[in-house]
Protein backbone atom coordinates (compact mmCIF):
# COMPACT_ATOMS: atom_id res chain seq x y z
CA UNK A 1 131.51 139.73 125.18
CA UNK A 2 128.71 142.09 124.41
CA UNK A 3 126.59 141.79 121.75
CA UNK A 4 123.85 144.09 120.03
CA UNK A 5 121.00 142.71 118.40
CA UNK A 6 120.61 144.69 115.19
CA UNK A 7 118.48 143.44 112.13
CA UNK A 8 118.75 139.87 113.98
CA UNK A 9 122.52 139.34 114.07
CA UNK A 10 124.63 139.52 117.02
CA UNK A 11 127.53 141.98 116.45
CA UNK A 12 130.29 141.16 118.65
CA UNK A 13 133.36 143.48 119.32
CA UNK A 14 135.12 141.28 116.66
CA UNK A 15 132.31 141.91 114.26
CA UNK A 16 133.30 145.91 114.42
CA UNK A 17 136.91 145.85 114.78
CA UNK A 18 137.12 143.15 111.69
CA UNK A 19 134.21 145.50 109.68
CA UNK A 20 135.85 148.82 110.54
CA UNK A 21 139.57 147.84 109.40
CA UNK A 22 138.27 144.98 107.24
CA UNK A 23 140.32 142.58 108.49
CA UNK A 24 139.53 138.74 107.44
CA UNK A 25 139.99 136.17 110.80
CA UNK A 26 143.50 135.64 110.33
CA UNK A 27 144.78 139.10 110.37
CA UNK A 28 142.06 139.65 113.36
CA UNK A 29 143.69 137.06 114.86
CA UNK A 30 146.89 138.84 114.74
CA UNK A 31 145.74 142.34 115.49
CA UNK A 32 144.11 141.60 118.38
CA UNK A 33 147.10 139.15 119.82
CA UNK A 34 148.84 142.51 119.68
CA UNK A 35 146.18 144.41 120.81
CA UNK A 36 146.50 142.40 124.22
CA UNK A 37 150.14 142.59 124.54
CA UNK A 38 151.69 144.66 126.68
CA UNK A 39 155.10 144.47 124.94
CA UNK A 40 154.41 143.64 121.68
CA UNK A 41 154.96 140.75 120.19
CA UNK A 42 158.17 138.84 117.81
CA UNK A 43 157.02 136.87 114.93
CA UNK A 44 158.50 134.05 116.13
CA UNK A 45 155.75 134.29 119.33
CA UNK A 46 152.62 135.22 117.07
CA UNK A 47 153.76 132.07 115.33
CA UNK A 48 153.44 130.09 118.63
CA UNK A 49 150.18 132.12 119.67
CA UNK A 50 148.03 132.12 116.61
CA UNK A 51 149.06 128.15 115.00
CA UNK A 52 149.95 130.04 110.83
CA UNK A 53 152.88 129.81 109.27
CA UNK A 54 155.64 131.80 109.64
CA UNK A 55 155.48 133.14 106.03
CA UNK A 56 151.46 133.73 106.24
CA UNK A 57 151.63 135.46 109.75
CA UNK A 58 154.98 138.03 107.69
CA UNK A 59 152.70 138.41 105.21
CA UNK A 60 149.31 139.70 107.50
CA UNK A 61 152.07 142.02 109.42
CA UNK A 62 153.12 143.75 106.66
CA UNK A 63 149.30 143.90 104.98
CA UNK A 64 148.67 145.28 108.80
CA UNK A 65 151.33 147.86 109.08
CA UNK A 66 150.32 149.05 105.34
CA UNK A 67 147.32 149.81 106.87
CA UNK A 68 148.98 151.59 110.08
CA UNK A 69 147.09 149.47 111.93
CA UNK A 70 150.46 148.52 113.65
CA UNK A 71 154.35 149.54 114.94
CA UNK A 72 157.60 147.68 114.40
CA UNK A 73 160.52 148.45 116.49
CA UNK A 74 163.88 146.97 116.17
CA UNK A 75 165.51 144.92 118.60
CA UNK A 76 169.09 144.19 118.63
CA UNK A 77 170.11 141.36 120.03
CA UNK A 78 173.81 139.63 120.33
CA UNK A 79 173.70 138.35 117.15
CA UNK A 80 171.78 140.27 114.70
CA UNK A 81 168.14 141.45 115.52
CA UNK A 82 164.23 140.69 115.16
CA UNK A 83 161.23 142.76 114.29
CA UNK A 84 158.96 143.49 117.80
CA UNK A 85 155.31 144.43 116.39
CA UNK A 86 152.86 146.68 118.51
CA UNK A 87 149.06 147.39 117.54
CA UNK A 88 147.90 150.93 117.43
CA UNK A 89 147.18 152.82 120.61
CA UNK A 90 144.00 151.39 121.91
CA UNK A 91 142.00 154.63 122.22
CA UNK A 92 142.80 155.43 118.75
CA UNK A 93 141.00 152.36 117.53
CA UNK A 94 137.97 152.64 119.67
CA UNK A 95 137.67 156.35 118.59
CA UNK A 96 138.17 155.55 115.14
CA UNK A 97 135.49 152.45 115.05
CA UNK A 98 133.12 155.14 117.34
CA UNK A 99 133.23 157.75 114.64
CA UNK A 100 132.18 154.78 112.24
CA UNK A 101 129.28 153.90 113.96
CA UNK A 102 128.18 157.26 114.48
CA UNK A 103 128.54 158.25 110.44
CA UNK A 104 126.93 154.84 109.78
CA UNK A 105 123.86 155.25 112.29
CA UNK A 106 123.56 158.64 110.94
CA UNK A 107 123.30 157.53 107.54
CA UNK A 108 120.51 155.41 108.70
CA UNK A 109 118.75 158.20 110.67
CA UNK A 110 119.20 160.41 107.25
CA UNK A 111 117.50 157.89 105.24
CA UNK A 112 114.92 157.33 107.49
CA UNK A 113 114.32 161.51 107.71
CA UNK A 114 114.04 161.58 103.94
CA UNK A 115 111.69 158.14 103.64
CA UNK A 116 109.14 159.95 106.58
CA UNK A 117 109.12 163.43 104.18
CA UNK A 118 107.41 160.99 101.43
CA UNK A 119 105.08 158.93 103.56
């Protein structure tokens, strides 16, 4: 994973995805299981994948599609049917965390603009 040394912390990928949507580690955890998948993913299997409780991991996919940060789609299945979650398109997120880090760095450049006018 690549890392950028900024004001001597390593930011990692995580680091912006979790800062951009703040997301705490669990619902990181989730968000980027989907993010992976190619078919989304059943409750039942983030269950199996991440090691939380059903209940907790219901509870982060419903904070996470609040958020639109994620799909459900219905499956039917012989007997009843389950809830198959997807993440967001992938180049939606990167362009969205981009724009973030270009306000941010601008704000930066902005402030240092106006602290050179008084030097």
């Amino acid at each position: 994973m690549k890392k950028m040394d900024f004001t001597c912390k390593k930011v990692t990928l995580r680091d912006l995805v979790q800062c951009n949507y703040n997301l705490n580690d669990s619902e990181y955890a989730i968000f980027a299981e989907l993010m992976h998948s190619k078919g989304g993913l059943s409750v039942k299997e983030l269950v199996d994948k991440i090691k939380k409780d059903r209940t907790t991991v219901q509870k982060i996919l419903t904070k996470l599609l609040r958020r639109k940060l994620l799909m459900k789609r219905q499956m039917n299945l012989e007997r009843g049917f389950m809830f198959v979650y997807f993440s967001k398109n992938k180049a939606e997120v990167v362009q969205e965390i981009e724009e973030n880090i270009k306000a941010y760095f601008k704000a930066i450049q902005d402030n240092l603009d106006e602290w050179k006018k008084k030097v």
